[in-house]
Protein backbone atom coordinates (compact mmCIF):
# COMPACT_ATOMS: atom_id res chain seq x y z
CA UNK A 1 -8.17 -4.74 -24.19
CA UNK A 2 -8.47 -7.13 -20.99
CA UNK A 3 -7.19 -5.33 -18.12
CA UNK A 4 -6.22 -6.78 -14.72
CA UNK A 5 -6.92 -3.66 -11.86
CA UNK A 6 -4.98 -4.98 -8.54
CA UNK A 7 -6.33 -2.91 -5.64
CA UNK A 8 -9.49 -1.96 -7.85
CA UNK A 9 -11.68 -1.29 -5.02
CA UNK A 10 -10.05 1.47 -3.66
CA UNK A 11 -9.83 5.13 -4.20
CA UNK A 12 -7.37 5.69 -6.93
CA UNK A 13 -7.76 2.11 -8.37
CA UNK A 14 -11.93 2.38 -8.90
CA UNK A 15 -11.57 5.39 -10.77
CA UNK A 16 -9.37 3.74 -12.82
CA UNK A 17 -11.10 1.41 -13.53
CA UNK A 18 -14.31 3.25 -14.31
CA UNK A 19 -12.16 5.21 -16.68
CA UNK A 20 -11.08 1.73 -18.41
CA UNK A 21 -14.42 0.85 -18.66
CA UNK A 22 -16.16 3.93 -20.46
CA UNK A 23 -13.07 3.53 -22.70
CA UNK A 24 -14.33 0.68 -23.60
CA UNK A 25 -11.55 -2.18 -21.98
CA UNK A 26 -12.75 -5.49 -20.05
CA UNK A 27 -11.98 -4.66 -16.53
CA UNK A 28 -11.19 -7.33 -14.24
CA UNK A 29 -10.38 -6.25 -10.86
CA UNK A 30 -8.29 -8.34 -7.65
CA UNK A 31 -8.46 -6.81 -4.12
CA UNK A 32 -8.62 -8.50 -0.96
CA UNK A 33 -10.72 -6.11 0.30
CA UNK A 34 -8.33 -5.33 3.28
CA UNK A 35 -8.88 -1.25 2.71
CA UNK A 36 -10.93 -1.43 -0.36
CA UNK A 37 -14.89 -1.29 -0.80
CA UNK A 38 -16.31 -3.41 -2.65
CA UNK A 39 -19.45 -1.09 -3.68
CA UNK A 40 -16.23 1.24 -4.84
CA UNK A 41 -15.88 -1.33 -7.85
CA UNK A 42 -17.53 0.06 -10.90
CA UNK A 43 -20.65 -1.83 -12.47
CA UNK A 44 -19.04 -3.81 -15.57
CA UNK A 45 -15.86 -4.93 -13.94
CA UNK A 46 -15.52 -8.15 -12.59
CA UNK A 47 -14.41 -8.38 -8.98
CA UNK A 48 -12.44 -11.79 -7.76
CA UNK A 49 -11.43 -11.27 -3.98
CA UNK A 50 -8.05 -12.54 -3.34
CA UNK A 51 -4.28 -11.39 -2.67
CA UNK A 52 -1.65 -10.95 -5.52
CA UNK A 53 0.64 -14.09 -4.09
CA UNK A 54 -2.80 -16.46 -3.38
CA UNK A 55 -4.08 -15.32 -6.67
CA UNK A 56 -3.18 -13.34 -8.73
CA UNK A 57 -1.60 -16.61 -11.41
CA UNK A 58 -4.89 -18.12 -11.45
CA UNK A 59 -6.48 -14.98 -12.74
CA UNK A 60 -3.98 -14.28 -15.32
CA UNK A 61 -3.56 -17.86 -16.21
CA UNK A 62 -4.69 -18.27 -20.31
CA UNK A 63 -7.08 -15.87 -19.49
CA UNK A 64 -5.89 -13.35 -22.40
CA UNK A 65 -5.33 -10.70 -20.45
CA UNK A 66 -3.34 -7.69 -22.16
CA UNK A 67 -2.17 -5.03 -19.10
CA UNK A 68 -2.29 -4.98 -15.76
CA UNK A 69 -2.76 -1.71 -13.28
CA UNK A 70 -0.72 -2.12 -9.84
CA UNK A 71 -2.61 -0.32 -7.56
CA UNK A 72 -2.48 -2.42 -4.60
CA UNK A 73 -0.34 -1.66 -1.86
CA UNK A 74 -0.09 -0.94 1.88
CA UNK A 75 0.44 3.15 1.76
CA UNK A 76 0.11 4.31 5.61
CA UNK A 77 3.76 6.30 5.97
CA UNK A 78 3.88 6.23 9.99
CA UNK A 79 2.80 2.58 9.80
CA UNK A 80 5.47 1.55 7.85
CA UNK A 81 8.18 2.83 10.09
CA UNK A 82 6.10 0.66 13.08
CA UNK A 83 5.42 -2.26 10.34
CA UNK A 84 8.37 -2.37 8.18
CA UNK A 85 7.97 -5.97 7.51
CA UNK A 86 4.57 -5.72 6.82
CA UNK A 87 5.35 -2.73 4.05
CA UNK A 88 8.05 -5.61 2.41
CA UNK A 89 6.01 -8.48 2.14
CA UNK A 90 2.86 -6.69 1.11
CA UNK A 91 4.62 -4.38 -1.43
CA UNK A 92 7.00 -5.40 -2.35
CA UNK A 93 6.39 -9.61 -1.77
CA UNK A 94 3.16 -9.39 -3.63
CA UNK A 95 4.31 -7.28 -6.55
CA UNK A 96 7.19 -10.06 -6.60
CA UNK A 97 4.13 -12.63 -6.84
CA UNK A 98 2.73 -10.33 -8.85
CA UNK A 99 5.40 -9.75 -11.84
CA UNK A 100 6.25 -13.80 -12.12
CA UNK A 101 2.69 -14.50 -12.41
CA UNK A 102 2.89 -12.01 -15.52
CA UNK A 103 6.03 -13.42 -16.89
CA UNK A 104 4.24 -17.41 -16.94
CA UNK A 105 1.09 -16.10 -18.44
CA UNK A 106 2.69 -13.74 -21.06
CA UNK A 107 0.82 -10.36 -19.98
CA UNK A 108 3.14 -7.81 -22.22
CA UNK A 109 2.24 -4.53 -19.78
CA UNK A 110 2.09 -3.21 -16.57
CA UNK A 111 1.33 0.41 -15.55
CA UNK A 112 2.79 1.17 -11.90
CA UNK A 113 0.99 3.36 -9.22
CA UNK A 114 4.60 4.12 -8.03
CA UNK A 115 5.00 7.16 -5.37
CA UNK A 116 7.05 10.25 -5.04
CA UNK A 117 7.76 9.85 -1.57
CA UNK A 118 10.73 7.62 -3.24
CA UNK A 119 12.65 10.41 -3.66
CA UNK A 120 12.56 11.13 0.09
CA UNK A 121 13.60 14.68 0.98
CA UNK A 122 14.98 16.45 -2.22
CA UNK A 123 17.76 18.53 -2.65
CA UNK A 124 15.60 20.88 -5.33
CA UNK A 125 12.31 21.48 -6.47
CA UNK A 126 10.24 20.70 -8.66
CA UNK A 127 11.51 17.52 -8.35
CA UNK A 128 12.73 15.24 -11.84
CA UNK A 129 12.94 11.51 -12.58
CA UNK A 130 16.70 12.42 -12.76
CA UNK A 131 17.19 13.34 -9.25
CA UNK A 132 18.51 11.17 -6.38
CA UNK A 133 16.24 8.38 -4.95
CA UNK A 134 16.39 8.74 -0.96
CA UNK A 135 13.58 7.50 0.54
CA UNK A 136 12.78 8.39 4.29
CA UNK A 137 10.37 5.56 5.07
CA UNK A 138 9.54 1.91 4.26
CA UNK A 139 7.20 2.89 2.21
CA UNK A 140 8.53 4.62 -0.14
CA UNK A 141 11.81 2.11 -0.04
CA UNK A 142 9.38 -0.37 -0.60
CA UNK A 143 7.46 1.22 -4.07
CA UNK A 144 11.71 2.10 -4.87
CA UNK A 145 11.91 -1.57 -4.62
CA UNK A 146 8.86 -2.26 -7.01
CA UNK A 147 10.36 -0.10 -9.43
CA UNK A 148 13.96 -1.13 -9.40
CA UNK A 149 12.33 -4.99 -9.95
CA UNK A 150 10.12 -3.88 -12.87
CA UNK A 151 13.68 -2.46 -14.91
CA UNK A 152 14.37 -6.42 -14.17
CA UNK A 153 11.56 -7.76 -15.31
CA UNK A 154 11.55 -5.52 -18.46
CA UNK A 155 15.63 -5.90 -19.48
CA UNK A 156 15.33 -9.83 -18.73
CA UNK A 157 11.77 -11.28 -19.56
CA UNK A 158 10.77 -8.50 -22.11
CA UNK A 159 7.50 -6.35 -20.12
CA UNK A 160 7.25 -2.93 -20.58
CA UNK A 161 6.19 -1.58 -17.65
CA UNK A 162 5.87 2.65 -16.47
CA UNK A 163 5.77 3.80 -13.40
CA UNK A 164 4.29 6.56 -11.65
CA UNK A 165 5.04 8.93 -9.49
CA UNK A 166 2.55 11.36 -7.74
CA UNK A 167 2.58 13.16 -3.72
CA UNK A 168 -1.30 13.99 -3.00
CA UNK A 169 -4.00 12.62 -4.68
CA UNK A 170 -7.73 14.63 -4.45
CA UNK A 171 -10.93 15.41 -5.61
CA UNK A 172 -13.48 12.50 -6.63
CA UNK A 173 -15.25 10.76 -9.64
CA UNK A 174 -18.56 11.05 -9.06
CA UNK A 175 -19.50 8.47 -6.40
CA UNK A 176 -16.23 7.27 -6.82
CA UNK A 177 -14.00 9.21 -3.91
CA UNK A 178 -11.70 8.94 -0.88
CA UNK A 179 -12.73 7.52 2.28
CA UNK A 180 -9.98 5.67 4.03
CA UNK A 181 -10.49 4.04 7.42
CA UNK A 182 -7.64 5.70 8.65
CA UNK A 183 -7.46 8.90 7.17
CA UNK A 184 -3.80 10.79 7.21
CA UNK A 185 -4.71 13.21 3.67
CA UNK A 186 -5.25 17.11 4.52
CA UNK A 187 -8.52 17.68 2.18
CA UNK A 188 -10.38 14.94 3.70
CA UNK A 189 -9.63 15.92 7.24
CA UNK A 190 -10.38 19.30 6.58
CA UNK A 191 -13.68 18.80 5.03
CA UNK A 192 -14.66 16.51 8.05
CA UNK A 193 -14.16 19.23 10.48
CA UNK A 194 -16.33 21.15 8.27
CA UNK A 195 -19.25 18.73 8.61
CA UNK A 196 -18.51 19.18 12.53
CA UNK A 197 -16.27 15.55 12.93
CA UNK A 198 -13.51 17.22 14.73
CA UNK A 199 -12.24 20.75 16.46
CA UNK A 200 -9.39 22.02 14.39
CA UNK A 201 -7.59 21.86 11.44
CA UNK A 202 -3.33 21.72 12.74
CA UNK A 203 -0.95 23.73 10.80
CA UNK A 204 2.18 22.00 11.75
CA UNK A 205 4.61 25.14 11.51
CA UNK A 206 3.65 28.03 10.40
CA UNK A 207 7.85 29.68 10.02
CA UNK A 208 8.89 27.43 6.82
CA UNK A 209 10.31 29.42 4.53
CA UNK A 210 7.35 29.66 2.28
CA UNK A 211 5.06 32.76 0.93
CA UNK A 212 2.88 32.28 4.15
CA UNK A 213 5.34 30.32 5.68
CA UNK A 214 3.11 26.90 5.97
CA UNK A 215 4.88 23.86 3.99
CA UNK A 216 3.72 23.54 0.83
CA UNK A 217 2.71 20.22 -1.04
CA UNK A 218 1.64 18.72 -4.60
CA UNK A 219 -2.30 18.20 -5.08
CA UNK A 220 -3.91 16.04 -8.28
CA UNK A 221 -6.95 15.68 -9.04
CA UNK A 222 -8.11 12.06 -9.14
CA UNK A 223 -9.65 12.31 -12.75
CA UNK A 224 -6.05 13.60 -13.81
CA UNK A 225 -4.15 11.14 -12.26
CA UNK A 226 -6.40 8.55 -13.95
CA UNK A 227 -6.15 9.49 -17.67
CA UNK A 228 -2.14 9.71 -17.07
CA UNK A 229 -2.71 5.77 -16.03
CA UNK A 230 -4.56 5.17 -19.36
CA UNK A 231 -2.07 6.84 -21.41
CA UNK A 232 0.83 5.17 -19.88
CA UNK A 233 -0.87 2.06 -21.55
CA UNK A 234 0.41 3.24 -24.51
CA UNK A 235 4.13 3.76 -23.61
CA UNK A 236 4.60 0.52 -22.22
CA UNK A 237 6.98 -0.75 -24.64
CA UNK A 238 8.22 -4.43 -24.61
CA UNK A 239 11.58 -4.62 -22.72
CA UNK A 240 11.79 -1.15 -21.41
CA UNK A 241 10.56 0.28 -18.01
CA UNK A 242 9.67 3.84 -17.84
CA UNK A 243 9.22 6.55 -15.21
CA UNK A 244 7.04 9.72 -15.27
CA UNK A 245 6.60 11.89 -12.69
CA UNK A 246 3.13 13.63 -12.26
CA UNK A 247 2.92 17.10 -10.41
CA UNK A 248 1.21 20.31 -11.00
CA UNK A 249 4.66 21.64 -10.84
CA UNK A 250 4.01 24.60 -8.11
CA UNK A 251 1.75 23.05 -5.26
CA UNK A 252 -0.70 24.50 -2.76
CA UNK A 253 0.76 25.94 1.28
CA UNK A 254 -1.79 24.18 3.56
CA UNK A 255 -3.55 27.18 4.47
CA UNK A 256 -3.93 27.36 0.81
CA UNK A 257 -5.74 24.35 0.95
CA UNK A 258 -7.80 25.47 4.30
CA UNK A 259 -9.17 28.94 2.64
CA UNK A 260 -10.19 27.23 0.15
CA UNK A 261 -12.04 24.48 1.85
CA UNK A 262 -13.63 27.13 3.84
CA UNK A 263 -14.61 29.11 0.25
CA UNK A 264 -16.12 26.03 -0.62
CA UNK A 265 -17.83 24.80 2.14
CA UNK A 266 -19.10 28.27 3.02
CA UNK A 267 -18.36 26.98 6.81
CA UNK A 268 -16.11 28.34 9.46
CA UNK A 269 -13.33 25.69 9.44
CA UNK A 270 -10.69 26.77 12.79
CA UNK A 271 -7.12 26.37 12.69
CA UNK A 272 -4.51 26.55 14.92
CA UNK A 273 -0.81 26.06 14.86
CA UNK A 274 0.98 23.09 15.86
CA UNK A 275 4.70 22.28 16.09
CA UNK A 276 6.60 21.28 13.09
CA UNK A 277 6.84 17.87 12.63
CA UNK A 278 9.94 16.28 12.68
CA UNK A 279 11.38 15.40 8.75
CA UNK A 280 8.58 18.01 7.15
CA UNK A 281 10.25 19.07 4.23
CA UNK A 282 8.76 23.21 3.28
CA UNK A 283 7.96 22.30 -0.31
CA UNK A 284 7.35 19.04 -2.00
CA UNK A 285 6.61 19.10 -5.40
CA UNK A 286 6.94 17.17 -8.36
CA UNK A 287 7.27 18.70 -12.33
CA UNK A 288 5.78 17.01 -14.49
CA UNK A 289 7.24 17.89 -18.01
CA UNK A 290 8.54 14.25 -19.17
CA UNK A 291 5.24 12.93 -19.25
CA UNK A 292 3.79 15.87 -21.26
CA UNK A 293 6.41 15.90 -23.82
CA UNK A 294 6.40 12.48 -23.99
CA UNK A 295 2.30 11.19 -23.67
CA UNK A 296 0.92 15.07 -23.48
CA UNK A 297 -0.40 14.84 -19.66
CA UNK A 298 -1.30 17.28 -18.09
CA UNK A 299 -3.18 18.35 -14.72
CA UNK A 300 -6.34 20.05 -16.14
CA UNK A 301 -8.22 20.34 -12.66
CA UNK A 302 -7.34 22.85 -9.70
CA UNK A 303 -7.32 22.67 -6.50
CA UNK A 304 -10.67 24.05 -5.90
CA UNK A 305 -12.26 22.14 -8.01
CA UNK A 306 -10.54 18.61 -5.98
CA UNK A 307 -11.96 20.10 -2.98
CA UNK A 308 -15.31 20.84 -4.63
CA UNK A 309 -15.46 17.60 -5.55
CA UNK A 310 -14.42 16.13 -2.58
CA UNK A 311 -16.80 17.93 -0.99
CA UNK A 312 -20.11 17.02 -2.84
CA UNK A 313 -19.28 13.17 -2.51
CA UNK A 314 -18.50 13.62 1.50
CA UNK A 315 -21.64 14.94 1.58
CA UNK A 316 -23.18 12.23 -0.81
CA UNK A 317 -22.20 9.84 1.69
């Protein structure tokens, strides 16, 4: 199949599409290049620079494609409560562009990198698709948004669209991984202070009521989270719009995540405690049980394993 890949130079979104591509699919990929890289877009997709309002309906235009993966998005949570226009007209806006330029060139399918942060703080865990949609942030109102417009888009002009929903992506594909310009993920931060690019790692609170009393979050690797993207291609049935949470279902304390990036690393990584930030829920994680009865997903890869990864491309770099 021809695939469109918005936001196909960054982290989750080149994976993606290098997974599209050894499957054998025509990869075409649109990214302004605004937090992308564009050595980050595999060799055998096609890369046309440009924003999904500029031009995202001259790419689709008669140009048979069959699905399109939304990856692109402004994703910073502290920035959207400074920028909260900026989350709406980029997110939401542009996936507005987006969607009509689908509908006018007859794409049939879109696959959703949605979030889970749309569920805000959550009454239970594991969380389900069932439960209440409170987001906390403009961010996460804004991929709520996305997802309440692709329901419209499937009950009224026939796409089937999925959409999903993920906390904490890690790990890396080969020379495909996660550098940010502005970097707010734990594993990253922690690995840099291993290679000496910082003092500390901060455990904001260490009193939540948790086995070692540090909050607790979902981790997936980025392989993972990229074959539940290829299967959704095959649920995305004409006039319906689908949601599927993905979560290892029991998540990782952060000084989980610190032991074992010090396992890994072999390297003394210091931590100290910090105050509790204001809003930090103590656990956060998503189940992920519709998806596997319904497509057979998954999470095959630990969390030592994303930070092993992680690991050997930081250093690669």
């Amino acid at each position: 199949m021809k695939m469109l890949v918005t936001g196909g130079a960054g982290y989750v979104g080149s994976v993606v599409s290098a997974l599209l591509l050894e499957a054998g699919h025509e990869v075409v990929v649109l990214d302004d290049l605004s937090t992308g890289h564009e050595d980050a877009v595999p060799e055998g997709a096609r890369l046309v620079r440009g924003t999904l309002r500029d031009t995202a309906a001259d790419v689709l235009a008669g140009a048979g494609f069959e699905a399109v993966l939304h990856f692109a998005a402004k994703s910073l949570v502290g920035e959207s409560v400074e920028k909260p226009g900026l989350y709406w007209d980029k997110n939401l806006g542009e996936s507005l562009a987006l969607l009509d330029a689908m509908r006018r060139a007859g794409v049939p399918r879109i696959v959703f990198s949605s979030t889970a942060a749309t569920y805000g703080e959550p009454e239970s865990t594991p969380i389900l698709e069932t439960d209440p949609t409170r987001p906390t942030n403009p961010y996460g109102a804004s991929k709520l948004a996305i997802d309440t417009a692709l329901g419209e888009y499937a009950r009224l002009h026939g796409i089937g669209g999925v959409s999903l929903r993920y906390f904490n992506v890690a790990g890396a594909y080969g020379r495909l991984g996660e550098r940010h310009t502005v970097e707010t993920h734990l594993i990253p931060n922690v690995l840099k202070i291993a290679q000496g690019d910082g003092e500390a790692v901060k455990l904001f609170g260490d009193d939540y009521p948790t086995p070692d009393g540090t909050c607790i979050r979902d981790y997936i690797h980025v392989t993972d989270l990229g074959r539940a993207h290829l299967l959704a291609l095959d649920a995305c049935a004409p006039g319906t719009h689908q949601i599927f949470n993905l979560g290892s279902g029991t998540g990782n304390s952060v000084k989980e995540v610190v032991d074992v990036c010090r396992e890994v690393t072999g390297r003394e990584i210091p931590a100290e405690t910090a105050p509790r930030r204001p809003g930090d829920p103590a656990v956060l994680v998503a189940s992920s049980d519709k998806i596997q009865a319904a497509l057979g997903w998954k999470p095959e890869r630990d969390l030592r394993t994303m930070i092993d990864d992680a690991w050997t491309f930081l250093r690669s770099r």
